[in-house]
C-alpha atoms as a PDB file:
ATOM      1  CA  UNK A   1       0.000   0.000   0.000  1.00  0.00           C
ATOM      2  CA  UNK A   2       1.544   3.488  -0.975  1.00  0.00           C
ATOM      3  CA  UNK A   3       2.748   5.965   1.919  1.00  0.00           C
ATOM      4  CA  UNK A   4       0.300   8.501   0.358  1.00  0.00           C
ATOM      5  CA  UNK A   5       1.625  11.260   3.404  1.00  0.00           C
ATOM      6  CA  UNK A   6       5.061  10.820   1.984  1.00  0.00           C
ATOM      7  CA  UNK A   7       4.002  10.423  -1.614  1.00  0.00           C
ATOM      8  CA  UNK A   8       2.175  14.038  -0.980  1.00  0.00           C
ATOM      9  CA  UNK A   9       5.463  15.605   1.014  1.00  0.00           C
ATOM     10  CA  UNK A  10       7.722  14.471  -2.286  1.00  0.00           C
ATOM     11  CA  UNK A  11       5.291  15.842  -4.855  1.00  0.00           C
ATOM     12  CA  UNK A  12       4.434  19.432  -3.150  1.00  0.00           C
ATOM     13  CA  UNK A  13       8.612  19.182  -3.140  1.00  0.00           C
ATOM     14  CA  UNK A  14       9.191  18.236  -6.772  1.00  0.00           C
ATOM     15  CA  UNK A  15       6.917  20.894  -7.942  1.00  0.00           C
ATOM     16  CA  UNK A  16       7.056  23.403  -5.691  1.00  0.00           C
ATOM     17  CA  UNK A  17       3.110  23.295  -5.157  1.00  0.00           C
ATOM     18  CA  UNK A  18       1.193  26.619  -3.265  1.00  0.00           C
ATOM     19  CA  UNK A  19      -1.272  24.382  -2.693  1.00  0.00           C
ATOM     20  CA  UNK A  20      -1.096  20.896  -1.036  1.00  0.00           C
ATOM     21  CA  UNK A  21      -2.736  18.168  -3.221  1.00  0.00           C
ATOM     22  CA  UNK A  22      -5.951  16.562  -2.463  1.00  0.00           C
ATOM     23  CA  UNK A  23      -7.380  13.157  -2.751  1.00  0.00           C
ATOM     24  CA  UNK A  24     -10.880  12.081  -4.201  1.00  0.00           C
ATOM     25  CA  UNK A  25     -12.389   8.661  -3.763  1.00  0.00           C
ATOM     26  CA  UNK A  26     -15.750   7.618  -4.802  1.00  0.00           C
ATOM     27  CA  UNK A  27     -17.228   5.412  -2.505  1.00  0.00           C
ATOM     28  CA  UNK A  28     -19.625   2.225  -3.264  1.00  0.00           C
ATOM     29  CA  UNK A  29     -21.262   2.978   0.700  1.00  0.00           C
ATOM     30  CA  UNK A  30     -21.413   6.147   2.898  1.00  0.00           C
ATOM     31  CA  UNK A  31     -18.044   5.716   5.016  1.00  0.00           C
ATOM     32  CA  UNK A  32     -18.137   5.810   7.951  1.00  0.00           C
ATOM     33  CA  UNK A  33     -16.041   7.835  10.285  1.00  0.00           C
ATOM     34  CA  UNK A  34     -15.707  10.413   7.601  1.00  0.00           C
ATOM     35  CA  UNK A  35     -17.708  13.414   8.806  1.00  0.00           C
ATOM     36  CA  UNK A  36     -20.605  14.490   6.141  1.00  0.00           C
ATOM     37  CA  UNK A  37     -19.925  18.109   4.544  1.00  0.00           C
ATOM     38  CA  UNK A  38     -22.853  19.895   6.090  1.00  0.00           C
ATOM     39  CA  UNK A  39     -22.812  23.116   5.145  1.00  0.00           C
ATOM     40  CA  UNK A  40     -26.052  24.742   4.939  1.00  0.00           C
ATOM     41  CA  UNK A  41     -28.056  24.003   1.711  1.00  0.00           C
ATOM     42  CA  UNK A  42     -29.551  27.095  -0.071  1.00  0.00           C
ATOM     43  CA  UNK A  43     -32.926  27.793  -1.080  1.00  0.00           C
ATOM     44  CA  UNK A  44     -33.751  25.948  -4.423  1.00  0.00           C
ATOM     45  CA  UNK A  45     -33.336  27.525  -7.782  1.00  0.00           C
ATOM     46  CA  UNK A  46     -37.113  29.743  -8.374  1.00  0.00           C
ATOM     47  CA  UNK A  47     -36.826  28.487 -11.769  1.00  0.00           C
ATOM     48  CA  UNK A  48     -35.640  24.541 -11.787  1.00  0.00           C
ATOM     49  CA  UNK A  49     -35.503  23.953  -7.895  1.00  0.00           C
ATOM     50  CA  UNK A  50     -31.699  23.299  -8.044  1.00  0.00           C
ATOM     51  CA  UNK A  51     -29.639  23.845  -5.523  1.00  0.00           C
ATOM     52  CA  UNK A  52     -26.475  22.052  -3.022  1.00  0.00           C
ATOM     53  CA  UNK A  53     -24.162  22.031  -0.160  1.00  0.00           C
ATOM     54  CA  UNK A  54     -21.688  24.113  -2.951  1.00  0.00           C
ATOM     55  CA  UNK A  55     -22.585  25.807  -5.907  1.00  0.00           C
ATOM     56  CA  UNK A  56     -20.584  23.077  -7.632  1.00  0.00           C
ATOM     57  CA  UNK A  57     -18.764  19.547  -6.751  1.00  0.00           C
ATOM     58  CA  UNK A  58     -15.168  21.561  -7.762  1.00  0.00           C
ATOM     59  CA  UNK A  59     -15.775  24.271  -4.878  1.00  0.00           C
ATOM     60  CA  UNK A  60     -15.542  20.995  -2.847  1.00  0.00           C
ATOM     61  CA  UNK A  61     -11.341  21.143  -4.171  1.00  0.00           C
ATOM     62  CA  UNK A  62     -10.946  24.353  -2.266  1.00  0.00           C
ATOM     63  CA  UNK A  63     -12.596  23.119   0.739  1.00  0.00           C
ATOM     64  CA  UNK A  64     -10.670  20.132   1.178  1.00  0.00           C
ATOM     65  CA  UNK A  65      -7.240  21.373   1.356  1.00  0.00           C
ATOM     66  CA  UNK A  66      -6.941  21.245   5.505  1.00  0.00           C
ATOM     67  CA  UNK A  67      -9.604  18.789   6.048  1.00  0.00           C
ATOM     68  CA  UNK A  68     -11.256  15.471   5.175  1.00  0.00           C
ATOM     69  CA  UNK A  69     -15.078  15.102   4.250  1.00  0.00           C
ATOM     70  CA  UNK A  70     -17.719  13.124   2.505  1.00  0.00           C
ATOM     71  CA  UNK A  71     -20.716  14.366  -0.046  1.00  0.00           C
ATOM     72  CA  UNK A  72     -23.531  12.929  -1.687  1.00  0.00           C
ATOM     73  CA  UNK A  73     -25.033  13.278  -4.757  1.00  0.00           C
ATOM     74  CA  UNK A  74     -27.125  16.578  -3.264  1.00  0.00           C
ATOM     75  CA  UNK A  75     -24.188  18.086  -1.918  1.00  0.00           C
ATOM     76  CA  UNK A  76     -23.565  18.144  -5.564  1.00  0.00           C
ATOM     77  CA  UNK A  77     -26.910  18.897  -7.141  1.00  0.00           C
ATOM     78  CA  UNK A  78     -26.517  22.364  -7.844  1.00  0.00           C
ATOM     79  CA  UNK A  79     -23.989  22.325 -10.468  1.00  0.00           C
ATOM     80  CA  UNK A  80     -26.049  20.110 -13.457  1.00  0.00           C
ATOM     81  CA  UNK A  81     -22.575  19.268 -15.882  1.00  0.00           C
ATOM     82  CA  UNK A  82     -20.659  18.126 -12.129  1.00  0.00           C
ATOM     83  CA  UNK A  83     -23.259  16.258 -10.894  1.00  0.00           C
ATOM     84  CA  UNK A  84     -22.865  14.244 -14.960  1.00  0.00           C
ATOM     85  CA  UNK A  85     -19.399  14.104 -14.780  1.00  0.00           C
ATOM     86  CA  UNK A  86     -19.377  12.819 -11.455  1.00  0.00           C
ATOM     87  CA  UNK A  87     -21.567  10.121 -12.033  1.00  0.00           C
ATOM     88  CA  UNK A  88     -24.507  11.559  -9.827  1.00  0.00           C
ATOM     89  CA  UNK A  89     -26.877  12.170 -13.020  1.00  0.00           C
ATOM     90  CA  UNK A  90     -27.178  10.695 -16.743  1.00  0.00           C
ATOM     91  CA  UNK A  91     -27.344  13.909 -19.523  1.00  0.00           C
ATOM     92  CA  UNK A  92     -31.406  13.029 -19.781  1.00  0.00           C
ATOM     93  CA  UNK A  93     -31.708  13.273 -16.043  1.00  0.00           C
ATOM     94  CA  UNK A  94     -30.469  17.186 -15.965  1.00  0.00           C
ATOM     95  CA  UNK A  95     -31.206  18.338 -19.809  1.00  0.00           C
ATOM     96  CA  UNK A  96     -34.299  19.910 -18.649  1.00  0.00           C
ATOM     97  CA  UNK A  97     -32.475  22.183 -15.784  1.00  0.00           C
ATOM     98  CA  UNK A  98     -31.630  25.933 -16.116  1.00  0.00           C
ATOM     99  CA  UNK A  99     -27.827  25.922 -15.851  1.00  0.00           C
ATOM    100  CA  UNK A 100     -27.624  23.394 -18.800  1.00  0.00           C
ATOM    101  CA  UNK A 101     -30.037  25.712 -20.915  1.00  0.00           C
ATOM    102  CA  UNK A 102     -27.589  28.502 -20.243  1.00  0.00           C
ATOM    103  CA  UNK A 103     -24.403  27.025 -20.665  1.00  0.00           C
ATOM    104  CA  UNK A 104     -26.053  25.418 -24.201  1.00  0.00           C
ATOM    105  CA  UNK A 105     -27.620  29.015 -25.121  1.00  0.00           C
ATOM    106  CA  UNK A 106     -24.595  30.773 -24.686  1.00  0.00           C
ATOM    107  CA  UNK A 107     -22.558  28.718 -26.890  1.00  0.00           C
ATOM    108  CA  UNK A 108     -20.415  27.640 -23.855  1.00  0.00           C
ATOM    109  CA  UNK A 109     -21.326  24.159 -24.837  1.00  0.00           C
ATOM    110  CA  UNK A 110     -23.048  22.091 -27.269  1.00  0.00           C
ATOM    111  CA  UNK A 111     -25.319  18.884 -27.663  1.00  0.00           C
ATOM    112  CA  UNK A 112     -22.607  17.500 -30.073  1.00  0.00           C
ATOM    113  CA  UNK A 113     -19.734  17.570 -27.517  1.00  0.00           C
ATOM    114  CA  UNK A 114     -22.068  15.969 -24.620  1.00  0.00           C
ATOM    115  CA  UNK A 115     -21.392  12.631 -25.571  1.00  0.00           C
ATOM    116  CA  UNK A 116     -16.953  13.549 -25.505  1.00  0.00           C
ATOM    117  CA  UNK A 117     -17.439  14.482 -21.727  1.00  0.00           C
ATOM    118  CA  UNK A 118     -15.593  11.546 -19.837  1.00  0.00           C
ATOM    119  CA  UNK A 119     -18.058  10.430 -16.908  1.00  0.00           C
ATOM    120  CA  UNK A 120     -17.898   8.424 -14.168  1.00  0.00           C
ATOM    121  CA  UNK A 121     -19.853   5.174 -15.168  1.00  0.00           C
ATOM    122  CA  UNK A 122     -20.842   3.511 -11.708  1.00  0.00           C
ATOM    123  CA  UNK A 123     -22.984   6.298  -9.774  1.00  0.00           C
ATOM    124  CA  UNK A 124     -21.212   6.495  -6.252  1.00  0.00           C
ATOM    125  CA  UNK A 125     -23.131   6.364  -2.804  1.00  0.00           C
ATOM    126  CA  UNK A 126     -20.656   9.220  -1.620  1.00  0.00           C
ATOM    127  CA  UNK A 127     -17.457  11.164  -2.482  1.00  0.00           C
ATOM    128  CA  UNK A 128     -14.639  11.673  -0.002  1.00  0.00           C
ATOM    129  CA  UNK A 129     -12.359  14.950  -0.447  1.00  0.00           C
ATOM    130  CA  UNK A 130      -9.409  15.577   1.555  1.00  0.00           C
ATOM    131  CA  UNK A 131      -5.986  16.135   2.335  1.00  0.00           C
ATOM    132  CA  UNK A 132      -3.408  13.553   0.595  1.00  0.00           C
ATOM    133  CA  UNK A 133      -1.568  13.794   3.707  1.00  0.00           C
ATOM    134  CA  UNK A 134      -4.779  11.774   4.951  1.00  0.00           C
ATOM    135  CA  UNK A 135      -5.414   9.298   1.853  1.00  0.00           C
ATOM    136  CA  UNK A 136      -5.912   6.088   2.436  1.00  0.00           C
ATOM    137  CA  UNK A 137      -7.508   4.538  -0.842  1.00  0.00           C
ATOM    138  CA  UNK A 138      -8.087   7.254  -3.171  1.00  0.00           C
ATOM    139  CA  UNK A 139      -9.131   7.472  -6.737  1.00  0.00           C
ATOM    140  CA  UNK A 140      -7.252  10.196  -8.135  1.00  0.00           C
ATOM    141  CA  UNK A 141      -5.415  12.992  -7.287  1.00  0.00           C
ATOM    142  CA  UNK A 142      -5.719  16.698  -7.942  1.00  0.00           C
ATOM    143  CA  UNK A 143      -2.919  19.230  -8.295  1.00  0.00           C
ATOM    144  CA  UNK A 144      -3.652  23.222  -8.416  1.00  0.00           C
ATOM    145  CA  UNK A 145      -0.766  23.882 -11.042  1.00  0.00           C
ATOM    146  CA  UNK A 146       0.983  27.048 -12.329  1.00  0.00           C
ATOM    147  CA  UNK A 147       2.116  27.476 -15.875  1.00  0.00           C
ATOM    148  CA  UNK A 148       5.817  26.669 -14.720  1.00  0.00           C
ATOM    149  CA  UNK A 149       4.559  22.991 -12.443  1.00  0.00           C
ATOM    150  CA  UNK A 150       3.017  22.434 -16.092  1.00  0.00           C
ATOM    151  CA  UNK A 151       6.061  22.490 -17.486  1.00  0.00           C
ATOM    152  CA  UNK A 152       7.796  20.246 -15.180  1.00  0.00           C
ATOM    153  CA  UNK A 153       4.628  17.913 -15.501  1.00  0.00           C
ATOM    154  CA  UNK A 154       4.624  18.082 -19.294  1.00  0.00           C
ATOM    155  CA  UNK A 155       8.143  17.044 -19.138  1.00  0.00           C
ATOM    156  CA  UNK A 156       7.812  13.725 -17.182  1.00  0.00           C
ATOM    157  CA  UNK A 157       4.735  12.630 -19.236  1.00  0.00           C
ATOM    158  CA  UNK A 158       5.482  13.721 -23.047  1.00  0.00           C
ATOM    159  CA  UNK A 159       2.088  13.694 -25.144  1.00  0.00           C
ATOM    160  CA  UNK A 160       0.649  15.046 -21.874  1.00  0.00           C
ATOM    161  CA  UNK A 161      -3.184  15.017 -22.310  1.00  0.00           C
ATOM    162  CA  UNK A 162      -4.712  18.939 -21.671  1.00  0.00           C
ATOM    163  CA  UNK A 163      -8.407  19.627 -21.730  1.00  0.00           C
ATOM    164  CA  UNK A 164     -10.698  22.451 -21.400  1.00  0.00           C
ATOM    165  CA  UNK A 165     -14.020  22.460 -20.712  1.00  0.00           C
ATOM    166  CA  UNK A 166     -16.121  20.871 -18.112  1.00  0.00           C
ATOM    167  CA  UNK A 167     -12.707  21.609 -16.038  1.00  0.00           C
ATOM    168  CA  UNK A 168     -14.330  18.699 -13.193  1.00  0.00           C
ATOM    169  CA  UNK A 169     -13.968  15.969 -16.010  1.00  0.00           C
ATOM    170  CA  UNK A 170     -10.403  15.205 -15.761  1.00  0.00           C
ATOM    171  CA  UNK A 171     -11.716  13.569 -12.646  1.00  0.00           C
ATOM    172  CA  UNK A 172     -13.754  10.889 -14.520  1.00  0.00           C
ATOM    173  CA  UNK A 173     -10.973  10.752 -16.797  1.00  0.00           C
ATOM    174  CA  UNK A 174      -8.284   9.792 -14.255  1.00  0.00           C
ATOM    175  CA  UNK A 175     -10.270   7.892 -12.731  1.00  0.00           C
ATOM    176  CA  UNK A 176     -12.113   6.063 -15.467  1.00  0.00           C
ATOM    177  CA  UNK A 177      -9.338   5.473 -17.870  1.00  0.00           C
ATOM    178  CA  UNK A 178      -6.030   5.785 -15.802  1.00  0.00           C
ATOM    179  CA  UNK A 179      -5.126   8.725 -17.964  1.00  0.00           C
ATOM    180  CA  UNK A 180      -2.703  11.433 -16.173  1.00  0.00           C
ATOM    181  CA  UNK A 181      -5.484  14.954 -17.155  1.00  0.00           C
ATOM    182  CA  UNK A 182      -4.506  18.624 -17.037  1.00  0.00           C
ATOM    183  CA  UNK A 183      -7.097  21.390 -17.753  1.00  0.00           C
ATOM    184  CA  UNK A 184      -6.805  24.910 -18.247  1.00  0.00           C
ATOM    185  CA  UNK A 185      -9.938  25.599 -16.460  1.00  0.00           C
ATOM    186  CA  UNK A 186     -13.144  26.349 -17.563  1.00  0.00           C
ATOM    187  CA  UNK A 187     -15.039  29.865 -16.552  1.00  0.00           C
ATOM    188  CA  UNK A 188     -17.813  27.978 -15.142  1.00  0.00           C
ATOM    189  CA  UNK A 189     -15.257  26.927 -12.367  1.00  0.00           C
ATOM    190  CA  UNK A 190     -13.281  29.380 -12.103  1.00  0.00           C
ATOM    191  CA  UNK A 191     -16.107  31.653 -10.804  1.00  0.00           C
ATOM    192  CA  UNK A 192     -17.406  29.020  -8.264  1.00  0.00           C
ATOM    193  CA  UNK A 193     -14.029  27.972  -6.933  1.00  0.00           C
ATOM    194  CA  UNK A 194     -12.386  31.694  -7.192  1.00  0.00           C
ATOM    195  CA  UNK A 195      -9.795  29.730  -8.242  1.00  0.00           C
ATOM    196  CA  UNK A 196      -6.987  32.213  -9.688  1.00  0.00           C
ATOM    197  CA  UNK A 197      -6.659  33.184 -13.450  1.00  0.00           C
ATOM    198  CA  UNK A 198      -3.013  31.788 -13.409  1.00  0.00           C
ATOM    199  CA  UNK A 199      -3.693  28.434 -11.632  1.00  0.00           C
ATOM    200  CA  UNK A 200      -4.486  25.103 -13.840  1.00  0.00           C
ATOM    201  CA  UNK A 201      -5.768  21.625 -12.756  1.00  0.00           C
ATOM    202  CA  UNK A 202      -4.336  18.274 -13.324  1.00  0.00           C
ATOM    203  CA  UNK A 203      -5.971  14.584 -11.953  1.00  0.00           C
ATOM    204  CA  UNK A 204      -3.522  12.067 -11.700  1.00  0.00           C
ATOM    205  CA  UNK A 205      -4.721   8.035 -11.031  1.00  0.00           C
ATOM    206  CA  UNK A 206      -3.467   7.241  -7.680  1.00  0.00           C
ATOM    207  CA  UNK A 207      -2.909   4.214  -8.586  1.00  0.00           C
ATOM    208  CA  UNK A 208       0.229   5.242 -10.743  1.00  0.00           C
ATOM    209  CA  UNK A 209       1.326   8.137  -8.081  1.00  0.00           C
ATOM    210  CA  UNK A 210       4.544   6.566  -7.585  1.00  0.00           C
ATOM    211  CA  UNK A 211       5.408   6.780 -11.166  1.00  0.00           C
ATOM    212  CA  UNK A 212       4.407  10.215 -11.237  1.00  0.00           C
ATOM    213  CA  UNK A 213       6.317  11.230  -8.109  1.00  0.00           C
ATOM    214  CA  UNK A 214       9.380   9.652  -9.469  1.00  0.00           C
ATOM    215  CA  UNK A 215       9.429  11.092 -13.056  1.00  0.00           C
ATOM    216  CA  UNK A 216       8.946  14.696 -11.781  1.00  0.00           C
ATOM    217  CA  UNK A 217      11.214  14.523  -8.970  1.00  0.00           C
ATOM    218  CA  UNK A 218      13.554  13.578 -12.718  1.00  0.00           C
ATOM    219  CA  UNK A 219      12.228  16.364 -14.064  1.00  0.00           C
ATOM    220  CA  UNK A 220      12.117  18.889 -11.541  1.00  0.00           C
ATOM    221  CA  UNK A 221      15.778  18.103 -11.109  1.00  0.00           C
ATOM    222  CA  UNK A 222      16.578  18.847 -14.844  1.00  0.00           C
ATOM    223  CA  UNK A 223      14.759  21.734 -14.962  1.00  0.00           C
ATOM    224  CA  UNK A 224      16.996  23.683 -11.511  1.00  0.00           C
ATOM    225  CA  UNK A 225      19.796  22.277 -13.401  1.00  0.00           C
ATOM    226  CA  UNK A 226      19.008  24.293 -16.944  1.00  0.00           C
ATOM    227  CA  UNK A 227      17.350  26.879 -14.022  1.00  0.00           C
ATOM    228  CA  UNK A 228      21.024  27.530 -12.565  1.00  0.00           C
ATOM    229  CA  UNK A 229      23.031  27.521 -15.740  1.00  0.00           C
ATOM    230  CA  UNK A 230      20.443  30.007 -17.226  1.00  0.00           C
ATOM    231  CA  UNK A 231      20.968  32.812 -14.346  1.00  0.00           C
ATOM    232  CA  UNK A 232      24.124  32.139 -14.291  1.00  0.00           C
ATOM    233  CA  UNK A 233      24.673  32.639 -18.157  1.00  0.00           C
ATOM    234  CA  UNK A 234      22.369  35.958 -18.035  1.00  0.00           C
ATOM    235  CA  UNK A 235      25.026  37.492 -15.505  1.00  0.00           C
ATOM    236  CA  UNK A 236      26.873  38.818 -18.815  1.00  0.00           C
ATOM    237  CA  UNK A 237      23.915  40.636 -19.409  1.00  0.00           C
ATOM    238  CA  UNK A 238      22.889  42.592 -16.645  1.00  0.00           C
END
Protein backbone atom coordinates (compact mmCIF):
# COMPACT_ATOMS: atom_id res chain seq x y z
CA UNK A 1 0.00 0.00 0.00
CA UNK A 2 1.54 3.49 -0.98
CA UNK A 3 2.75 5.97 1.92
CA UNK A 4 0.30 8.50 0.36
CA UNK A 5 1.63 11.26 3.40
CA UNK A 6 5.06 10.82 1.98
CA UNK A 7 4.00 10.42 -1.61
CA UNK A 8 2.17 14.04 -0.98
CA UNK A 9 5.46 15.61 1.01
CA UNK A 10 7.72 14.47 -2.29
CA UNK A 11 5.29 15.84 -4.86
CA UNK A 12 4.43 19.43 -3.15
CA UNK A 13 8.61 19.18 -3.14
CA UNK A 14 9.19 18.24 -6.77
CA UNK A 15 6.92 20.89 -7.94
CA UNK A 16 7.06 23.40 -5.69
CA UNK A 17 3.11 23.29 -5.16
CA UNK A 18 1.19 26.62 -3.26
CA UNK A 19 -1.27 24.38 -2.69
CA UNK A 20 -1.10 20.90 -1.04
CA UNK A 21 -2.74 18.17 -3.22
CA UNK A 22 -5.95 16.56 -2.46
CA UNK A 23 -7.38 13.16 -2.75
CA UNK A 24 -10.88 12.08 -4.20
CA UNK A 25 -12.39 8.66 -3.76
CA UNK A 26 -15.75 7.62 -4.80
CA UNK A 27 -17.23 5.41 -2.51
CA UNK A 28 -19.62 2.22 -3.26
CA UNK A 29 -21.26 2.98 0.70
CA UNK A 30 -21.41 6.15 2.90
CA UNK A 31 -18.04 5.72 5.02
CA UNK A 32 -18.14 5.81 7.95
CA UNK A 33 -16.04 7.84 10.29
CA UNK A 34 -15.71 10.41 7.60
CA UNK A 35 -17.71 13.41 8.81
CA UNK A 36 -20.60 14.49 6.14
CA UNK A 37 -19.93 18.11 4.54
CA UNK A 38 -22.85 19.90 6.09
CA UNK A 39 -22.81 23.12 5.15
CA UNK A 40 -26.05 24.74 4.94
CA UNK A 41 -28.06 24.00 1.71
CA UNK A 42 -29.55 27.09 -0.07
CA UNK A 43 -32.93 27.79 -1.08
CA UNK A 44 -33.75 25.95 -4.42
CA UNK A 45 -33.34 27.53 -7.78
CA UNK A 46 -37.11 29.74 -8.37
CA UNK A 47 -36.83 28.49 -11.77
CA UNK A 48 -35.64 24.54 -11.79
CA UNK A 49 -35.50 23.95 -7.89
CA UNK A 50 -31.70 23.30 -8.04
CA UNK A 51 -29.64 23.84 -5.52
CA UNK A 52 -26.48 22.05 -3.02
CA UNK A 53 -24.16 22.03 -0.16
CA UNK A 54 -21.69 24.11 -2.95
CA UNK A 55 -22.58 25.81 -5.91
CA UNK A 56 -20.58 23.08 -7.63
CA UNK A 57 -18.76 19.55 -6.75
CA UNK A 58 -15.17 21.56 -7.76
CA UNK A 59 -15.77 24.27 -4.88
CA UNK A 60 -15.54 20.99 -2.85
CA UNK A 61 -11.34 21.14 -4.17
CA UNK A 62 -10.95 24.35 -2.27
CA UNK A 63 -12.60 23.12 0.74
CA UNK A 64 -10.67 20.13 1.18
CA UNK A 65 -7.24 21.37 1.36
CA UNK A 66 -6.94 21.25 5.50
CA UNK A 67 -9.60 18.79 6.05
CA UNK A 68 -11.26 15.47 5.17
CA UNK A 69 -15.08 15.10 4.25
CA UNK A 70 -17.72 13.12 2.51
CA UNK A 71 -20.72 14.37 -0.05
CA UNK A 72 -23.53 12.93 -1.69
CA UNK A 73 -25.03 13.28 -4.76
CA UNK A 74 -27.12 16.58 -3.26
CA UNK A 75 -24.19 18.09 -1.92
CA UNK A 76 -23.57 18.14 -5.56
CA UNK A 77 -26.91 18.90 -7.14
CA UNK A 78 -26.52 22.36 -7.84
CA UNK A 79 -23.99 22.33 -10.47
CA UNK A 80 -26.05 20.11 -13.46
CA UNK A 81 -22.58 19.27 -15.88
CA UNK A 82 -20.66 18.13 -12.13
CA UNK A 83 -23.26 16.26 -10.89
CA UNK A 84 -22.87 14.24 -14.96
CA UNK A 85 -19.40 14.10 -14.78
CA UNK A 86 -19.38 12.82 -11.46
CA UNK A 87 -21.57 10.12 -12.03
CA UNK A 88 -24.51 11.56 -9.83
CA UNK A 89 -26.88 12.17 -13.02
CA UNK A 90 -27.18 10.69 -16.74
CA UNK A 91 -27.34 13.91 -19.52
CA UNK A 92 -31.41 13.03 -19.78
CA UNK A 93 -31.71 13.27 -16.04
CA UNK A 94 -30.47 17.19 -15.96
CA UNK A 95 -31.21 18.34 -19.81
CA UNK A 96 -34.30 19.91 -18.65
CA UNK A 97 -32.47 22.18 -15.78
CA UNK A 98 -31.63 25.93 -16.12
CA UNK A 99 -27.83 25.92 -15.85
CA UNK A 100 -27.62 23.39 -18.80
CA UNK A 101 -30.04 25.71 -20.92
CA UNK A 102 -27.59 28.50 -20.24
CA UNK A 103 -24.40 27.03 -20.67
CA UNK A 104 -26.05 25.42 -24.20
CA UNK A 105 -27.62 29.02 -25.12
CA UNK A 106 -24.60 30.77 -24.69
CA UNK A 107 -22.56 28.72 -26.89
CA UNK A 108 -20.42 27.64 -23.85
CA UNK A 109 -21.33 24.16 -24.84
CA UNK A 110 -23.05 22.09 -27.27
CA UNK A 111 -25.32 18.88 -27.66
CA UNK A 112 -22.61 17.50 -30.07
CA UNK A 113 -19.73 17.57 -27.52
CA UNK A 114 -22.07 15.97 -24.62
CA UNK A 115 -21.39 12.63 -25.57
CA UNK A 116 -16.95 13.55 -25.51
CA UNK A 117 -17.44 14.48 -21.73
CA UNK A 118 -15.59 11.55 -19.84
CA UNK A 119 -18.06 10.43 -16.91
CA UNK A 120 -17.90 8.42 -14.17
CA UNK A 121 -19.85 5.17 -15.17
CA UNK A 122 -20.84 3.51 -11.71
CA UNK A 123 -22.98 6.30 -9.77
CA UNK A 124 -21.21 6.49 -6.25
CA UNK A 125 -23.13 6.36 -2.80
CA UNK A 126 -20.66 9.22 -1.62
CA UNK A 127 -17.46 11.16 -2.48
CA UNK A 128 -14.64 11.67 0.00
CA UNK A 129 -12.36 14.95 -0.45
CA UNK A 130 -9.41 15.58 1.55
CA UNK A 131 -5.99 16.14 2.34
CA UNK A 132 -3.41 13.55 0.60
CA UNK A 133 -1.57 13.79 3.71
CA UNK A 134 -4.78 11.77 4.95
CA UNK A 135 -5.41 9.30 1.85
CA UNK A 136 -5.91 6.09 2.44
CA UNK A 137 -7.51 4.54 -0.84
CA UNK A 138 -8.09 7.25 -3.17
CA UNK A 139 -9.13 7.47 -6.74
CA UNK A 140 -7.25 10.20 -8.14
CA UNK A 141 -5.41 12.99 -7.29
CA UNK A 142 -5.72 16.70 -7.94
CA UNK A 143 -2.92 19.23 -8.30
CA UNK A 144 -3.65 23.22 -8.42
CA UNK A 145 -0.77 23.88 -11.04
CA UNK A 146 0.98 27.05 -12.33
CA UNK A 147 2.12 27.48 -15.88
CA UNK A 148 5.82 26.67 -14.72
CA UNK A 149 4.56 22.99 -12.44
CA UNK A 150 3.02 22.43 -16.09
CA UNK A 151 6.06 22.49 -17.49
CA UNK A 152 7.80 20.25 -15.18
CA UNK A 153 4.63 17.91 -15.50
CA UNK A 154 4.62 18.08 -19.29
CA UNK A 155 8.14 17.04 -19.14
CA UNK A 156 7.81 13.73 -17.18
CA UNK A 157 4.73 12.63 -19.24
CA UNK A 158 5.48 13.72 -23.05
CA UNK A 159 2.09 13.69 -25.14
CA UNK A 160 0.65 15.05 -21.87
CA UNK A 161 -3.18 15.02 -22.31
CA UNK A 162 -4.71 18.94 -21.67
CA UNK A 163 -8.41 19.63 -21.73
CA UNK A 164 -10.70 22.45 -21.40
CA UNK A 165 -14.02 22.46 -20.71
CA UNK A 166 -16.12 20.87 -18.11
CA UNK A 167 -12.71 21.61 -16.04
CA UNK A 168 -14.33 18.70 -13.19
CA UNK A 169 -13.97 15.97 -16.01
CA UNK A 170 -10.40 15.20 -15.76
CA UNK A 171 -11.72 13.57 -12.65
CA UNK A 172 -13.75 10.89 -14.52
CA UNK A 173 -10.97 10.75 -16.80
CA UNK A 174 -8.28 9.79 -14.26
CA UNK A 175 -10.27 7.89 -12.73
CA UNK A 176 -12.11 6.06 -15.47
CA UNK A 177 -9.34 5.47 -17.87
CA UNK A 178 -6.03 5.79 -15.80
CA UNK A 179 -5.13 8.73 -17.96
CA UNK A 180 -2.70 11.43 -16.17
CA UNK A 181 -5.48 14.95 -17.15
CA UNK A 182 -4.51 18.62 -17.04
CA UNK A 183 -7.10 21.39 -17.75
CA UNK A 184 -6.80 24.91 -18.25
CA UNK A 185 -9.94 25.60 -16.46
CA UNK A 186 -13.14 26.35 -17.56
CA UNK A 187 -15.04 29.87 -16.55
CA UNK A 188 -17.81 27.98 -15.14
CA UNK A 189 -15.26 26.93 -12.37
CA UNK A 190 -13.28 29.38 -12.10
CA UNK A 191 -16.11 31.65 -10.80
CA UNK A 192 -17.41 29.02 -8.26
CA UNK A 193 -14.03 27.97 -6.93
CA UNK A 194 -12.39 31.69 -7.19
CA UNK A 195 -9.80 29.73 -8.24
CA UNK A 196 -6.99 32.21 -9.69
CA UNK A 197 -6.66 33.18 -13.45
CA UNK A 198 -3.01 31.79 -13.41
CA UNK A 199 -3.69 28.43 -11.63
CA UNK A 200 -4.49 25.10 -13.84
CA UNK A 201 -5.77 21.63 -12.76
CA UNK A 202 -4.34 18.27 -13.32
CA UNK A 203 -5.97 14.58 -11.95
CA UNK A 204 -3.52 12.07 -11.70
CA UNK A 205 -4.72 8.04 -11.03
CA UNK A 206 -3.47 7.24 -7.68
CA UNK A 207 -2.91 4.21 -8.59
CA UNK A 208 0.23 5.24 -10.74
CA UNK A 209 1.33 8.14 -8.08
CA UNK A 210 4.54 6.57 -7.58
CA UNK A 211 5.41 6.78 -11.17
CA UNK A 212 4.41 10.21 -11.24
CA UNK A 213 6.32 11.23 -8.11
CA UNK A 214 9.38 9.65 -9.47
CA UNK A 215 9.43 11.09 -13.06
CA UNK A 216 8.95 14.70 -11.78
CA UNK A 217 11.21 14.52 -8.97
CA UNK A 218 13.55 13.58 -12.72
CA UNK A 219 12.23 16.36 -14.06
CA UNK A 220 12.12 18.89 -11.54
CA UNK A 221 15.78 18.10 -11.11
CA UNK A 222 16.58 18.85 -14.84
CA UNK A 223 14.76 21.73 -14.96
CA UNK A 224 17.00 23.68 -11.51
CA UNK A 225 19.80 22.28 -13.40
CA UNK A 226 19.01 24.29 -16.94
CA UNK A 227 17.35 26.88 -14.02
CA UNK A 228 21.02 27.53 -12.57
CA UNK A 229 23.03 27.52 -15.74
CA UNK A 230 20.44 30.01 -17.23
CA UNK A 231 20.97 32.81 -14.35
CA UNK A 232 24.12 32.14 -14.29
CA UNK A 233 24.67 32.64 -18.16
CA UNK A 234 22.37 35.96 -18.03
CA UNK A 235 25.03 37.49 -15.50
CA UNK A 236 26.87 38.82 -18.82
CA UNK A 237 23.92 40.64 -19.41
CA UNK A 238 22.89 42.59 -16.64
Amino acid sequence: MSDFAALSTRLQAALGLQVPPIAITFAAATPGGVPAFDDPMPAPHEVDGRTGRVSAGCVFWMKSTDRTFSTVAEDHANCSVGSVTHGFKTINEVAANGDVAALLESGWVTMDMVPMIPVVTQKPAAVVYGPLTEATTPDVVLLRITGRQLMVLSDAFPGLRIEGKPQCHIIAAAKEHGEIVASVGCQLSRVRTGMSNAEMTIAIPAARLDEAVTALERTGAIDNTVARYAAADMVRFA
